[in-house]
Structures are given as structure tokens and as C-alpha cells.
C-alpha atoms as a PDB file:
ATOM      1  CA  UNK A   1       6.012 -17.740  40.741  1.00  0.00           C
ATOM      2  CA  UNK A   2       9.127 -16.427  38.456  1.00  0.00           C
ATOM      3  CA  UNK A   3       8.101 -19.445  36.462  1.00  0.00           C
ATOM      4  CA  UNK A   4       4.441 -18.523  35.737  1.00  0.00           C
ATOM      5  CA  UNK A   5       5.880 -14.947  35.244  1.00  0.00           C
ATOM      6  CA  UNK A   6       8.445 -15.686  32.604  1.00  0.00           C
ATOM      7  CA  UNK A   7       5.933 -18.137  30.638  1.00  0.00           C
ATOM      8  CA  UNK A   8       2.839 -15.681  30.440  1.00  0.00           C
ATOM      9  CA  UNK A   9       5.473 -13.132  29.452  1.00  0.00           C
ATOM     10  CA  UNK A  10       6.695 -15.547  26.627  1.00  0.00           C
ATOM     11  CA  UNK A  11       3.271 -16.436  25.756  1.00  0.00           C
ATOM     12  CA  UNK A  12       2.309 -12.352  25.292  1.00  0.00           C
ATOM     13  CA  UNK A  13       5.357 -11.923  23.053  1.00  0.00           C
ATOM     14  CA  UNK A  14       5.423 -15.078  20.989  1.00  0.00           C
ATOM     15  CA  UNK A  15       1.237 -13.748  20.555  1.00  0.00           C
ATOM     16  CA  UNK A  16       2.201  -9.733  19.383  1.00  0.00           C
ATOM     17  CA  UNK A  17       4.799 -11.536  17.431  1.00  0.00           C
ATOM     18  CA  UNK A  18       2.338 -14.023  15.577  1.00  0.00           C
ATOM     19  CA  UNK A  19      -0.536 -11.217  15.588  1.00  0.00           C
ATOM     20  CA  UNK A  20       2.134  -8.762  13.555  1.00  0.00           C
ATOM     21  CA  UNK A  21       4.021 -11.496  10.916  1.00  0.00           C
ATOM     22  CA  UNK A  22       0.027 -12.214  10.246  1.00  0.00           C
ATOM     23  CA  UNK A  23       0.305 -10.015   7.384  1.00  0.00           C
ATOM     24  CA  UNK A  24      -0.790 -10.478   3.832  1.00  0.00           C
ATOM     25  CA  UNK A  25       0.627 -12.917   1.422  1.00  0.00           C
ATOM     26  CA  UNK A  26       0.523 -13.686  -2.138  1.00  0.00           C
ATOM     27  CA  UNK A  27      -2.564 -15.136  -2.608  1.00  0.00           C
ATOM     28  CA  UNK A  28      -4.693 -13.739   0.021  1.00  0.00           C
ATOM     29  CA  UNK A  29      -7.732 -11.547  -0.769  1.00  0.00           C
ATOM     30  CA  UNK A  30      -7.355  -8.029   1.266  1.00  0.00           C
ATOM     31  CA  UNK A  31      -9.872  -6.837   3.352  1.00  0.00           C
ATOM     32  CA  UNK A  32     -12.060  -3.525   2.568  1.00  0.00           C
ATOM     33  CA  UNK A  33     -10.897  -0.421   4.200  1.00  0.00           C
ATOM     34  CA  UNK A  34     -12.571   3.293   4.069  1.00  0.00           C
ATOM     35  CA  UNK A  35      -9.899   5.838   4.089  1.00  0.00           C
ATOM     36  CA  UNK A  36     -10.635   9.650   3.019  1.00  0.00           C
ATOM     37  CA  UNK A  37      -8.419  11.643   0.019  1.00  0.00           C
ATOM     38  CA  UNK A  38      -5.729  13.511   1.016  1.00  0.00           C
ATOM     39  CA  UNK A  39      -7.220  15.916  -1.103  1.00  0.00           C
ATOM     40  CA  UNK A  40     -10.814  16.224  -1.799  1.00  0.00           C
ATOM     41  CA  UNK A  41     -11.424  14.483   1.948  1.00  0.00           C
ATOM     42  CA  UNK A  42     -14.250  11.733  -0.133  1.00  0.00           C
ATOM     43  CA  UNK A  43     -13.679   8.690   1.313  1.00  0.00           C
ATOM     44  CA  UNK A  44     -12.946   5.570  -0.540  1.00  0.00           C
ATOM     45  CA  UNK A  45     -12.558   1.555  -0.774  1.00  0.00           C
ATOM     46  CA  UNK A  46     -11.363  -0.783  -2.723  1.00  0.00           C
ATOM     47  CA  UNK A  47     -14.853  -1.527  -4.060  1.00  0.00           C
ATOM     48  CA  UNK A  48     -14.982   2.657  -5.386  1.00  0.00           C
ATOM     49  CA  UNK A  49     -16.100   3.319  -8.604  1.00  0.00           C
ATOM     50  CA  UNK A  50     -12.133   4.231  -9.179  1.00  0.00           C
ATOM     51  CA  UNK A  51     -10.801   0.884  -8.139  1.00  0.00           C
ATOM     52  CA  UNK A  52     -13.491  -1.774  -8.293  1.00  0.00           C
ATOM     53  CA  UNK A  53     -12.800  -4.213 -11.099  1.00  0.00           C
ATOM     54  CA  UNK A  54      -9.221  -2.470 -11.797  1.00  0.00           C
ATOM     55  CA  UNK A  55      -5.857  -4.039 -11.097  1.00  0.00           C
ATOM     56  CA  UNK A  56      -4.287  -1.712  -8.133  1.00  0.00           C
ATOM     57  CA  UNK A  57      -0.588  -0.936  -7.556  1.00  0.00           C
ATOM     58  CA  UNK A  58      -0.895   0.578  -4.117  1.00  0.00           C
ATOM     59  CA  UNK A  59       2.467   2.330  -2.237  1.00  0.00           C
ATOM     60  CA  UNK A  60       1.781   2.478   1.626  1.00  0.00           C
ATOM     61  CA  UNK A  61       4.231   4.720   3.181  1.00  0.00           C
ATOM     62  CA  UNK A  62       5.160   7.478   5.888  1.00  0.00           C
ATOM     63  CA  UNK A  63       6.390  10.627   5.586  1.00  0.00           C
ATOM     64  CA  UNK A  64       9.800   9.283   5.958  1.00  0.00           C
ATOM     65  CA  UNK A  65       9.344   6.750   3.121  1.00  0.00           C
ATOM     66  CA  UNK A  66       7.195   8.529   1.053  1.00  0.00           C
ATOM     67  CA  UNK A  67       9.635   8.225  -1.625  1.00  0.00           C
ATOM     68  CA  UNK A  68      11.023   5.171  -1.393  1.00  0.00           C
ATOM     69  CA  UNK A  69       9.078   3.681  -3.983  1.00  0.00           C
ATOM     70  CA  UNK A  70       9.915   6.628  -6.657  1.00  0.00           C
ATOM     71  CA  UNK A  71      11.150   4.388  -9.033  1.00  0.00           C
ATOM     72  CA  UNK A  72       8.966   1.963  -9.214  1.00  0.00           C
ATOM     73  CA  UNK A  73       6.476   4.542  -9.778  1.00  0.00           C
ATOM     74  CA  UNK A  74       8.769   6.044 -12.556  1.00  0.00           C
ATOM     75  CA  UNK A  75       8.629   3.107 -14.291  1.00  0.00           C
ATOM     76  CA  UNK A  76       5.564   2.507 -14.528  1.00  0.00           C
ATOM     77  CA  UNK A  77       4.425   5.713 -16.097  1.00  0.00           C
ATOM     78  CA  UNK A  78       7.598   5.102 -18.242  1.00  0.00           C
ATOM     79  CA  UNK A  79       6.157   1.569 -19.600  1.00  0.00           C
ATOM     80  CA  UNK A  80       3.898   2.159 -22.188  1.00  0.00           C
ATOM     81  CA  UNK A  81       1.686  -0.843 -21.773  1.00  0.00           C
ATOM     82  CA  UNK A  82       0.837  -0.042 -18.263  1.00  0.00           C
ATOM     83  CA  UNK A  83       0.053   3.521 -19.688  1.00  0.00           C
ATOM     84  CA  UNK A  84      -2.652   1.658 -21.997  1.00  0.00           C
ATOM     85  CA  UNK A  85      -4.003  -0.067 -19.486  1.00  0.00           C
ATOM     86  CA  UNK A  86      -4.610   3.259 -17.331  1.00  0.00           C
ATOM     87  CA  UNK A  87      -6.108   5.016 -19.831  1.00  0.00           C
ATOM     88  CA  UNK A  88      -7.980   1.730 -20.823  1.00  0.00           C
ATOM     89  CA  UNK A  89      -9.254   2.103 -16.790  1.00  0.00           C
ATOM     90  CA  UNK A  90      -7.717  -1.473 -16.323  1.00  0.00           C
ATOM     91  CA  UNK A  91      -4.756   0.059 -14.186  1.00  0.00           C
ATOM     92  CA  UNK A  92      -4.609   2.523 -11.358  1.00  0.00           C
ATOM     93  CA  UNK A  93      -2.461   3.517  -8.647  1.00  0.00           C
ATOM     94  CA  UNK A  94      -3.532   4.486  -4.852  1.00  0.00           C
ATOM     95  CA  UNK A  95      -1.130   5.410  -2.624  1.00  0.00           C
ATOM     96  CA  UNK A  96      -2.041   5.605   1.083  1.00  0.00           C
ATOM     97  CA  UNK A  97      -0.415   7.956   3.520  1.00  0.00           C
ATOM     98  CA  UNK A  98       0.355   6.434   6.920  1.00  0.00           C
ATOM     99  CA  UNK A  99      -0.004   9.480   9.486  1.00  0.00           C
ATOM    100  CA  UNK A 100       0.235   7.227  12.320  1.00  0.00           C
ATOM    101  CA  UNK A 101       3.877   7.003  12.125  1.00  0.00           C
ATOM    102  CA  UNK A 102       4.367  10.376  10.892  1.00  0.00           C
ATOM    103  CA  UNK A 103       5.703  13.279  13.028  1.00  0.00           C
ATOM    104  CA  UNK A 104       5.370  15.348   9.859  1.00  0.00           C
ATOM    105  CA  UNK A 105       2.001  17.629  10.542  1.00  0.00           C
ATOM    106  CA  UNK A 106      -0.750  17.247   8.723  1.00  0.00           C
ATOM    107  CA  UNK A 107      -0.289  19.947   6.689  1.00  0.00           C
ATOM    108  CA  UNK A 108       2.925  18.931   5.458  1.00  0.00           C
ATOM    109  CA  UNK A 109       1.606  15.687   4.312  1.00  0.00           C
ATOM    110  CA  UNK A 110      -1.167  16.943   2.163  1.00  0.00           C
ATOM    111  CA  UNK A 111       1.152  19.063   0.640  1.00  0.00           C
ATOM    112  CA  UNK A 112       3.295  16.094  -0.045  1.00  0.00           C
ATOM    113  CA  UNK A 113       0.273  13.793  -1.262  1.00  0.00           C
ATOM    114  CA  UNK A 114      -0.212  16.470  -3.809  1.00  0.00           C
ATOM    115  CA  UNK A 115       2.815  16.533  -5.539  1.00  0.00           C
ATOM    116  CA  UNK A 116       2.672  13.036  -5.469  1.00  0.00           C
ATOM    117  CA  UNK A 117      -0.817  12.582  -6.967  1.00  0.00           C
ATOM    118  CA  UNK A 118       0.394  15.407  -9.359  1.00  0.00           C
ATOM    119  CA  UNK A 119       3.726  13.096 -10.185  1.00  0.00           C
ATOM    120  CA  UNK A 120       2.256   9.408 -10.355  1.00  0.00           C
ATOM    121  CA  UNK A 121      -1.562  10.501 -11.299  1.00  0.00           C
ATOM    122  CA  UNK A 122      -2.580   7.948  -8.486  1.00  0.00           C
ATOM    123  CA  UNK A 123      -5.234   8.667  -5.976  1.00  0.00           C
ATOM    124  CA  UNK A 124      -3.924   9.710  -2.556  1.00  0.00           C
ATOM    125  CA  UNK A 125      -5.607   8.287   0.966  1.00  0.00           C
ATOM    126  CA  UNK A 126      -5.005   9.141   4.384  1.00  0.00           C
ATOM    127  CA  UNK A 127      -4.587   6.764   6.965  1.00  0.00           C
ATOM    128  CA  UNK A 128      -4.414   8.369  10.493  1.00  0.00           C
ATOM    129  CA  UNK A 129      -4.983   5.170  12.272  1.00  0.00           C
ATOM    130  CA  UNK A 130      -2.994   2.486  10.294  1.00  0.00           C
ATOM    131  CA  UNK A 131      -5.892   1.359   9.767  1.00  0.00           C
ATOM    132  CA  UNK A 132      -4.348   0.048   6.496  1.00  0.00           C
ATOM    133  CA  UNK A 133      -1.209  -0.749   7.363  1.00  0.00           C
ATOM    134  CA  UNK A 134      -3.258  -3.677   9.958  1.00  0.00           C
ATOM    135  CA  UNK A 135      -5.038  -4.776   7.216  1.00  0.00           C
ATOM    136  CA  UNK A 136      -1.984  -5.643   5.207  1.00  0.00           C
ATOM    137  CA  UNK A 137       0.502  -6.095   8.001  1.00  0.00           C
ATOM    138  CA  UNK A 138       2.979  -3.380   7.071  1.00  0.00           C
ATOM    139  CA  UNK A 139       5.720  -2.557   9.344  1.00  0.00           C
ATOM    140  CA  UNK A 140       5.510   0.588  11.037  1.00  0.00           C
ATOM    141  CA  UNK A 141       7.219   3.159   8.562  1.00  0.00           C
ATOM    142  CA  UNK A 142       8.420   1.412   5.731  1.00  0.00           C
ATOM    143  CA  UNK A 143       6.963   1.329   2.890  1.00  0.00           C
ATOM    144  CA  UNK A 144       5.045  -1.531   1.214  1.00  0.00           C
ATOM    145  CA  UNK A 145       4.119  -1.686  -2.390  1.00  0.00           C
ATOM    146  CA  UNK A 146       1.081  -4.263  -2.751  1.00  0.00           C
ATOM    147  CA  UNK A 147      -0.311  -4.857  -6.447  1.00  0.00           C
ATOM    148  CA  UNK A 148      -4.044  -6.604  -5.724  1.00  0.00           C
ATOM    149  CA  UNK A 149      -5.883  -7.766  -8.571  1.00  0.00           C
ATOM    150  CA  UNK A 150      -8.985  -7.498 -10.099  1.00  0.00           C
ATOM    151  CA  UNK A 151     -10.904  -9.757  -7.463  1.00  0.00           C
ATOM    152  CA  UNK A 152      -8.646  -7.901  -4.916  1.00  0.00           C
ATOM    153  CA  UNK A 153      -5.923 -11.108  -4.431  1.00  0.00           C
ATOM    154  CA  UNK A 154      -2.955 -10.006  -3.474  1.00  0.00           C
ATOM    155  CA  UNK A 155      -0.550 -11.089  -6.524  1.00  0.00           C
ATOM    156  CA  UNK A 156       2.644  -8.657  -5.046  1.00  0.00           C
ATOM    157  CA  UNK A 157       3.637  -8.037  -2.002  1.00  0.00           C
ATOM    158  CA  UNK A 158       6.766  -5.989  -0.561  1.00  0.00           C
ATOM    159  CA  UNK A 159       7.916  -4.242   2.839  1.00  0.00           C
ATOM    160  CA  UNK A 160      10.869  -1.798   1.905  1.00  0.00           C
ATOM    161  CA  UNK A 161      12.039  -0.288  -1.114  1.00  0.00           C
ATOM    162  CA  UNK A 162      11.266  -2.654  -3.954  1.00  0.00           C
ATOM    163  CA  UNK A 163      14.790  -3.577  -5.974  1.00  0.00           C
ATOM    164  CA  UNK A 164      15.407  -2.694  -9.230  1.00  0.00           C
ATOM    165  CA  UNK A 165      15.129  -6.331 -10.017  1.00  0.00           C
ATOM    166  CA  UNK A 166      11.637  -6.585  -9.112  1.00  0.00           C
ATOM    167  CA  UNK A 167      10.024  -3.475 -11.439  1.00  0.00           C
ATOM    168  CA  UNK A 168      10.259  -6.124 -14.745  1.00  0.00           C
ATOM    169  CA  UNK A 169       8.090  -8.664 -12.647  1.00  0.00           C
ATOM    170  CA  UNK A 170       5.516  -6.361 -10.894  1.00  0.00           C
ATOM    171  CA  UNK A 171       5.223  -4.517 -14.648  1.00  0.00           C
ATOM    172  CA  UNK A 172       4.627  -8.763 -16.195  1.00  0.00           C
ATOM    173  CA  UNK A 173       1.871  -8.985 -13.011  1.00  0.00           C
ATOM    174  CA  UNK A 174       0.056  -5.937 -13.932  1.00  0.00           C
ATOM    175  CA  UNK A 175      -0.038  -6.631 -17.624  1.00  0.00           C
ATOM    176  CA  UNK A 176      -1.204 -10.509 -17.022  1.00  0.00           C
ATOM    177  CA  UNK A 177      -4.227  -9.169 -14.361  1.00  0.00           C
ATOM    178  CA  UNK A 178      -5.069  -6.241 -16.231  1.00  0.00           C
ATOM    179  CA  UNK A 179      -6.213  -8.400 -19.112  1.00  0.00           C
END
């Protein structure tokens, strides 16, 4: 009986394991969500007016990683072809705030998803169900920067703060995409 025990127990865990390193790859088109602004509480998708047909950097983070991605942001609004291809509307950023994982109040996190939007000009969501962070397969409370092109393939994904080393190569992505 131990036996049976220990194998349907291994068989569970090996499952939740497979189920959760199931996330998105390079390559893969994402699924549709419908996730409401942080701050105007419209919902939106992928297939909005604001990101349909548009080459999407999207930051998906918790309060407590919420700014883990700063830089990348940075330099992108530093990089003055990815500023043509925003005002161009071939570019925009979304970032999506995971409230799942957050122990911040609600409050708090609108607050922060406005000086955010204010900083980066992106578009701020609310996800209260990781609703999201399933679709994509993002680890609970890190952030994960996902650029998605045009047809919504995934052509950039990462779970963490993104090195330095990788700003060049998402900034060569969005220009090839955008165009």
C-alpha cells in the first residue's frame, strides 16, 4: 500500500511540475486574456484597439517586483527608434499588475500603476487572479518581461530581472517586428 502511496504521490508532483514549466516559449502564440486598467477600470485584450496589430513589450510583475524591470523600461524610452515606432503606433508597452501575489492593498497598487503608467507611458492592467501569469507561465512574484509580436508570437521571453546584456537584443526584436 506504501507503494501505491508513494507512486500516485510522484505521479501528482511530477504532473504540478509539468503543468507549471508549461509556460510560454519563443515561438508560441499567447492566448487572449481580458484584464481591466488599473486606472480607468475598461477592460482590455490583446486584440484592443491599443494593442492589436502593434508589437507589445509587456512587464508582468508584483508589488514586490514592480520595479525590477526599471531599466529595461528606461531604455527603451531612452532609444530613439523605439520612440518612433510608439509614436508611429507600431510599439507599445502594457504592464500587468499581478495582485494575486501581492499583500500590498489594492489601493497601494493603483497608486503604484500610476506612477508607472505616468513613467513608462504604457497601459497598466490588473490581474487579481493570475489569470495572466497562467497564460504565460510566470512564476509566482517575479517578474517576466514578454515582447509578443504583431501576430501575438512570443519573440522574448524572461522570468526575473532582465540583464543588462539583454536590453541591446530585446531593443533589435522590437525594431525587426515593428517593421
Amino acid at each position: 500500500m506504501k507503494k501505491v502511496v508513494t507512486v500516485v504521490i510522484l505521479v501528482l508532483l511530477l504532473g504540478a511540475f509539468t503543468s507549471y514549466a508549461a509556460g510560454l516559449k519563443v515561438g508560441d502564440k499567447i492566448g487572449d486574456f481580458k484584464l481591466s486598467g488599473a486606472l480607468d477600470d475598461k477592460e482590455y485584450s490583446l486584440s484592443s484597439p491599443e494593442f492589436a496589430g502593434k508589437v507589445v513589450y509587456i512587464v508582468y510583475a508584483s508589488s514586490s517586483s514592480a520595479d525590477d524591470n526599471d531599466h529595461v523600461s528606461d531604455a527603451l524610452n531612452a532609444n530613439k527608434d523605439i520612440q518612433r515606432l510608439k509614436s508611429e503606433k507600431k510599439h507599445v508597452g502594457l504592464g500587468i499588475g499581478n495582485e494575486k501575489d501581492s499583500p500590498v492593498p489594492n489601493f497601494l497598487i493603483k497608486s503604484i500603476s500610476k506612477r508607472k503608467q505616468k513613467k513608462t507611458g504604457a497601459i497598466i492592467l490588473l490581474d487579481p487572479d493570475f489569470i495572466f501569469g497562467n497564460i504565460v507561465g510566470a512564476p509566482h512574484k517575479i517578474a517576466t518581461s514578454i515582447l509578443v509580436d504583431k501576430e501575438g508570437i512570443v519573440r522574448y521571453i524572461y522570468s526575473g530581472k532582465t540583464p543588462m546584456e539583454n536590453i541591446p537584443k530585446l531593443i533589435d526584436l522590437i525594431k525587426k517586428y515593428s517593421e
